[in-house]
Protein backbone atom coordinates (compact mmCIF):
# COMPACT_ATOMS: atom_id res chain seq x y z
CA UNK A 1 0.00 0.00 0.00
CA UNK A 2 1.21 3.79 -0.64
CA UNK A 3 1.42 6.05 1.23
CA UNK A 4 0.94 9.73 0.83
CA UNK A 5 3.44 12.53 2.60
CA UNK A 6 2.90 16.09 3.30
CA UNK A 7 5.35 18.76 3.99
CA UNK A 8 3.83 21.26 6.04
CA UNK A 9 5.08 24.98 6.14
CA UNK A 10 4.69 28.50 6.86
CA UNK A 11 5.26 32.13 5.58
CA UNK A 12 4.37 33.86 8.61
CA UNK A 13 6.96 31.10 10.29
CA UNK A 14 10.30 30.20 8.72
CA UNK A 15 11.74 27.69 10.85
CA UNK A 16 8.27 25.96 11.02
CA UNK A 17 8.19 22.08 9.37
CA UNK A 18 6.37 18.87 9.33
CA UNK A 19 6.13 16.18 7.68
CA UNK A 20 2.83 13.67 7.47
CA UNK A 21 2.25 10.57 6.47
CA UNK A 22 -1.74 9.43 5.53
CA UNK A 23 -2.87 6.90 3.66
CA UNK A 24 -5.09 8.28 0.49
CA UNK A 25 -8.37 6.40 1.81
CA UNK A 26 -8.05 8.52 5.10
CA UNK A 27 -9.99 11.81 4.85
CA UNK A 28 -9.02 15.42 6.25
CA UNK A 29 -10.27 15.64 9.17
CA UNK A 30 -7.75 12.59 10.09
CA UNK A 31 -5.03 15.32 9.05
CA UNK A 32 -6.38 18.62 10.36
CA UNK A 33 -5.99 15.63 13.89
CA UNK A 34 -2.54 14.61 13.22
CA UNK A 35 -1.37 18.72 12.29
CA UNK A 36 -3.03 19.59 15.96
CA UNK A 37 -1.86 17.51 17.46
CA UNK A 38 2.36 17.42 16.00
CA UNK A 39 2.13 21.18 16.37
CA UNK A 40 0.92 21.16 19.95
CA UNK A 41 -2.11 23.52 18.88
CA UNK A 42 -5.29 24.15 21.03
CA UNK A 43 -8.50 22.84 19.68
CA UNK A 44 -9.87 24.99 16.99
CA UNK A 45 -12.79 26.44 17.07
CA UNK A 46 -13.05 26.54 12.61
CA UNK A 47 -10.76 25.29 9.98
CA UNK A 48 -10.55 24.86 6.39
CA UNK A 49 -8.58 23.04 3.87
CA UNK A 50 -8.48 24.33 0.28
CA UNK A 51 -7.00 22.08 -2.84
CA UNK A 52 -5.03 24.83 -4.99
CA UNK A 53 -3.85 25.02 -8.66
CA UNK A 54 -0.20 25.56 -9.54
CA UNK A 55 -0.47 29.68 -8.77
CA UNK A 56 -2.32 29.41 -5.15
CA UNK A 57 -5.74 30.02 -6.62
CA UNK A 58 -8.26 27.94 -3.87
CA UNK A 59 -10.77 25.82 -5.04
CA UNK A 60 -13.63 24.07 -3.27
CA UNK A 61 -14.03 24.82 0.45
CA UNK A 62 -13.67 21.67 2.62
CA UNK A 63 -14.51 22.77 6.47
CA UNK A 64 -13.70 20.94 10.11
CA UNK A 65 -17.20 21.99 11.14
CA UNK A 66 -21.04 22.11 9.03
CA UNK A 67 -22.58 25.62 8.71
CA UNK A 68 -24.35 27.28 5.60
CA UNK A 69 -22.77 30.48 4.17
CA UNK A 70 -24.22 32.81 0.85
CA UNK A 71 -22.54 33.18 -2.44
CA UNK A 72 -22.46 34.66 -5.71
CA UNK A 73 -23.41 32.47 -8.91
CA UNK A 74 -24.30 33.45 -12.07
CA UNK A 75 -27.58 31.44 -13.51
CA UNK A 76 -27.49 31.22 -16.98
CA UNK A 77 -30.98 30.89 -17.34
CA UNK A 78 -31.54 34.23 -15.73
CA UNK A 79 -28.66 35.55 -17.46
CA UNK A 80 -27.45 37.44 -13.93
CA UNK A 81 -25.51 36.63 -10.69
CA UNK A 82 -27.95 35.37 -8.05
CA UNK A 83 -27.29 34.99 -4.73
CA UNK A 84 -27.48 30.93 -3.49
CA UNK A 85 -27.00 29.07 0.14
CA UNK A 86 -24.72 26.84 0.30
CA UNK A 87 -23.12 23.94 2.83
CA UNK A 88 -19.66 23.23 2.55
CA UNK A 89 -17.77 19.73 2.30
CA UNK A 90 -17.23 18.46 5.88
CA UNK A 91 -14.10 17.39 6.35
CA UNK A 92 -14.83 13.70 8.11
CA UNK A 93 -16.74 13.23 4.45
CA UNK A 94 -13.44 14.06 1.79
CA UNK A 95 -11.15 11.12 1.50
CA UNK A 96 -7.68 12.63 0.44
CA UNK A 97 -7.58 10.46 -2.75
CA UNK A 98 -10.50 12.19 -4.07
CA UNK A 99 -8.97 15.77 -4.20
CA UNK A 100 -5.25 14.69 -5.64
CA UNK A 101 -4.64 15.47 -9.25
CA UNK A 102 -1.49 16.49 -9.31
CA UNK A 103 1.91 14.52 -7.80
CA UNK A 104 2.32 17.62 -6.19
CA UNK A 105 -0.71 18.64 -5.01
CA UNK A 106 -0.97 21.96 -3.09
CA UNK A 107 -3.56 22.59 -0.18
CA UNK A 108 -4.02 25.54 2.28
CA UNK A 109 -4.85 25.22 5.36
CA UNK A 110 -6.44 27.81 8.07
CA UNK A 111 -6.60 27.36 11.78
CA UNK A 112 -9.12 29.43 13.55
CA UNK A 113 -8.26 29.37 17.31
CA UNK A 114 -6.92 31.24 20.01
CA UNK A 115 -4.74 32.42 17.06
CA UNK A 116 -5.12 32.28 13.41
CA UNK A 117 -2.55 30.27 11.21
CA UNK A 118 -2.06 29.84 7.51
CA UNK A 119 -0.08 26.61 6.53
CA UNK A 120 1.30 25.23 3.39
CA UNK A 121 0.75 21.94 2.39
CA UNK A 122 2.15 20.13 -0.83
CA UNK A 123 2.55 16.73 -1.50
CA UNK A 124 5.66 15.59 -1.41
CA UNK A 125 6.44 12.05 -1.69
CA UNK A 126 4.11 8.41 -2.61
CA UNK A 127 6.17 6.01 -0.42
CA UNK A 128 5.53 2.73 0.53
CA UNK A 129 3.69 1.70 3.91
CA UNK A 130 5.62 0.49 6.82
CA UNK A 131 3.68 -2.70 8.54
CA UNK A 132 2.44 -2.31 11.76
CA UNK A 133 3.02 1.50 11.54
CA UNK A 134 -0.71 3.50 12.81
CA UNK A 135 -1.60 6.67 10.46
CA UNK A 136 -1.52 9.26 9.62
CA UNK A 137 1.55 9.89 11.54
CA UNK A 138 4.68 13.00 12.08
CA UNK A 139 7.71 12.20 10.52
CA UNK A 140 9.46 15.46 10.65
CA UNK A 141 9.21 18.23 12.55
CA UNK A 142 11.06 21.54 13.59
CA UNK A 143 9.87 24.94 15.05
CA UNK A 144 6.78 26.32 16.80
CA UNK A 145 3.20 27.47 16.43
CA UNK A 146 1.64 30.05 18.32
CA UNK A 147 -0.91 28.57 20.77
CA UNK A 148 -1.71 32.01 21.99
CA UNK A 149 -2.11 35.65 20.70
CA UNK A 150 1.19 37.56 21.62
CA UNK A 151 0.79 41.10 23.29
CA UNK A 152 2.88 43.17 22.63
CA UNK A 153 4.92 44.47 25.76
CA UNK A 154 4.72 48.33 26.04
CA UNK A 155 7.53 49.64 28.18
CA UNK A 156 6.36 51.76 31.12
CA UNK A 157 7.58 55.08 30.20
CA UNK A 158 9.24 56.34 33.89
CA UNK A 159 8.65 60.03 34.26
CA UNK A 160 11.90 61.31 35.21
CA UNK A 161 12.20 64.27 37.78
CA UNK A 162 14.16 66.87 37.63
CA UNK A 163 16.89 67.12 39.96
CA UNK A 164 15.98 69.54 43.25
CA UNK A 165 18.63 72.49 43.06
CA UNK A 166 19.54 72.47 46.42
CA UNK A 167 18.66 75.76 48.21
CA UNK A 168 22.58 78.16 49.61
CA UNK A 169 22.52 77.72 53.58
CA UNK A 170 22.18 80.92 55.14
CA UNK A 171 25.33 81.97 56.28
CA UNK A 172 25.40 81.61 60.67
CA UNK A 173 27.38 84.46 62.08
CA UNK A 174 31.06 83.88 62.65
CA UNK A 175 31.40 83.43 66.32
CA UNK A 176 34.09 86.38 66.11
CA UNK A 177 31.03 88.52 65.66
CA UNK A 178 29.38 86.95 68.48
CA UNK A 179 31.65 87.80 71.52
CA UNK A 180 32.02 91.61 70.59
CA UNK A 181 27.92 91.61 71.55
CA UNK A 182 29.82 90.70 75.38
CA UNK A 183 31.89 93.96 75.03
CA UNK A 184 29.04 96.43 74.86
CA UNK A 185 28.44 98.43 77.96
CA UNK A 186 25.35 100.31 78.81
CA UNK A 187 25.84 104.06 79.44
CA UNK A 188 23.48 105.41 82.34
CA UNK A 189 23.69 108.78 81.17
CA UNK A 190 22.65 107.99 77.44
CA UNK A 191 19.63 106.07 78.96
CA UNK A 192 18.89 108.84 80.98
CA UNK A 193 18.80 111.68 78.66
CA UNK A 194 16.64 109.25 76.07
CA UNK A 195 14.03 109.34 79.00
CA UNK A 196 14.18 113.01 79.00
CA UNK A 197 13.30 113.64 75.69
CA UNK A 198 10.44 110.56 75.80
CA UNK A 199 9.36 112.90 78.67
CA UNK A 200 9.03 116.40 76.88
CA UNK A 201 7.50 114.50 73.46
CA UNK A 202 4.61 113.80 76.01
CA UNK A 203 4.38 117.37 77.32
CA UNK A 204 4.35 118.66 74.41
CA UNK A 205 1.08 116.63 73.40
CA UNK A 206 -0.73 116.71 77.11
CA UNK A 207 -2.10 120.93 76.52
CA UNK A 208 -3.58 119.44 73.54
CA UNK A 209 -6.13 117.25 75.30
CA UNK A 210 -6.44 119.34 77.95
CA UNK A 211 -8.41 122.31 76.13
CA UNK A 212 -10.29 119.43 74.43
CA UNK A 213 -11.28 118.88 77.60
CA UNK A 214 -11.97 122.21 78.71
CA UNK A 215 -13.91 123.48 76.29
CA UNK A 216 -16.23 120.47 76.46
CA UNK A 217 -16.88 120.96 80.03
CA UNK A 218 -18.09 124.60 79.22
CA UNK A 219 -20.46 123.69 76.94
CA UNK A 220 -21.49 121.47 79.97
CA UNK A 221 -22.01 123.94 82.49
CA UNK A 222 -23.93 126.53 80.37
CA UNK A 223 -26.99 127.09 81.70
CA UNK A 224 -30.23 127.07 79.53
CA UNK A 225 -32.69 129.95 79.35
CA UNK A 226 -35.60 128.13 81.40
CA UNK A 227 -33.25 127.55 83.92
CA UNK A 228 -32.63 131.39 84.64
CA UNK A 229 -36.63 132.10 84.64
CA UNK A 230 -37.34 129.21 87.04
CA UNK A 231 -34.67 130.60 89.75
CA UNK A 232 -36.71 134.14 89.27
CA UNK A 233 -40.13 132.60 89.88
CA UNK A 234 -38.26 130.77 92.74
CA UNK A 235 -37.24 133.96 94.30
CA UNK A 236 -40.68 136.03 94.02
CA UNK A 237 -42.67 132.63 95.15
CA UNK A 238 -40.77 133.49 98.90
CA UNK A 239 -41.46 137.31 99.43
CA UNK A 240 -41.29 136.69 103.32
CA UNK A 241 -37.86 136.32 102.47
CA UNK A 242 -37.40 139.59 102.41
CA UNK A 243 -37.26 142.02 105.09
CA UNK A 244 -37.94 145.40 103.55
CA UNK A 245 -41.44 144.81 102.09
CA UNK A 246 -41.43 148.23 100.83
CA UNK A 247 -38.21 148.60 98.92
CA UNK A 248 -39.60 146.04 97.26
CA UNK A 249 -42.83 147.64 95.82
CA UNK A 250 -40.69 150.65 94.81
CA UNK A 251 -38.68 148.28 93.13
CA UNK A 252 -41.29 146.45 90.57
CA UNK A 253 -43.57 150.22 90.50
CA UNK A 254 -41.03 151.27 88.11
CA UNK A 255 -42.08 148.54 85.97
CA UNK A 256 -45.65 149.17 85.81
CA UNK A 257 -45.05 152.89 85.03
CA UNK A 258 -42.92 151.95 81.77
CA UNK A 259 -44.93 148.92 79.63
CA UNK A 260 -43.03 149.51 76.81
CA UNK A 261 -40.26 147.84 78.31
């Protein structure tokens, strides 16, 4: 029995190779098993294998998992593109043999996971079967595969501070300057004579207050006109206090004799 072997590889990832081995009556979705597995991938979630002509150019859609998608066809009867539902070829269903015209078939692969990878597959040699050997099976294989997306590490940008100018010291006094303090000597007279003239400043400014004072107190004291009247009426209310009864009548007749006054 022959057996068919696939080299595996990948733009995106240089020093990334496999080799498979599958018989032709095994179908894809034994290979999308064995490439998962050999490259230590996660389960994917979709994948896709696509038989290619000589120049890359996919051909019919053969997916890991059923689902219905819309394309484009023109109807000739209708003359015009129309718009038809389709369901893909499920990948348990496509035996290899069925899809290899060419002794060096081309396929593309894509792995919809965690991350998203393109491979390269091409046949590459019909060998032989070894007995008692299970397939499909890894006969070669070098480099990694992303399992996960990788984020890219953005440097914390550390805010540098500007260096503190350190402030002069004040300058202390010298302790030269210090002791002559000790040599000054306090002159009684001096102190004497500056309480003198403290003494006259305040002289000077005492007269001041004092006629502020003085005149206010007149103002004070002046006695109002009703005042003057009511000591009058006072005085003629007590006529016993006078002794001379008659000097007093010849005092007011000289009012009554002149009423012009």
């Amino acid at each position: 029995m022959l057996i068919y072997r696939f080299r595996i590889t990948s733009d995106e990832h240089d020093d990334f190779l496999m080799e498979v081995d599958i018989q032709p009556s095994q179908t894809f979705k034994e290979l999308h098993d064995c490439i998962v597995e050999s490259a230590e991938l996660l389960p994917a979630e979709r994948a896709f294998i696509y038989p290619t002509d000589k120049k890359d150019v996919r051909g019919l859609e053969i997916s890991l998992k059923s689902y219905k998608k819309e394309v484009k066809k023109y109807d000739p009867e209708l003359d015009e593109m129309v718009n038809e539902i389709i369901i893909p070829r499920m990948m348990k269903d496509a035996r290899i043999k069925n899809y290899i015209e060419d002794p060096h078939q081309r396929l593309v692969y894509l792995y919809h996971g965690k991350v998203d990878i393109i491979l390269k597959i091409e046949l590459f040699k019909i060998v032989p079967s070894e007995n008692m050997k299970a397939y499909p099976s890894c006969n070669r294989k070098q480099g990694t595969l992303p399992k996960l997306p990788v984020v890219p590490v953005i440097p914390e940008i550390v805010k540098q501070e500007k260096p503190k100018v350190a402030e002069p010291p004040v300058p202390l006094p010298t302790l030269a300057s210090l002791t002559k303090l000790d040599e000054i000597i306090e002159d009684d007279a001096e102190l004497a004579e500056i309480d003198n003239e403290i003494g006259e400043l305040l002289k000077e400014e005492a007269p001041v207050e004092a006629e502020v004072e003085e005149h206010t107190t007149e103002t004070e004291e002046e006695p109002e006109e009703s005042s003057f009247y009511d000591s009058d009426e006072e005085k003629m209310e007590h006529l016993e206090d006078f002794d001379n009864i008659e000097n007093l009548e010849m005092r007011f007749s000289h009012y009554d004799g002149n009423q012009d006054d």
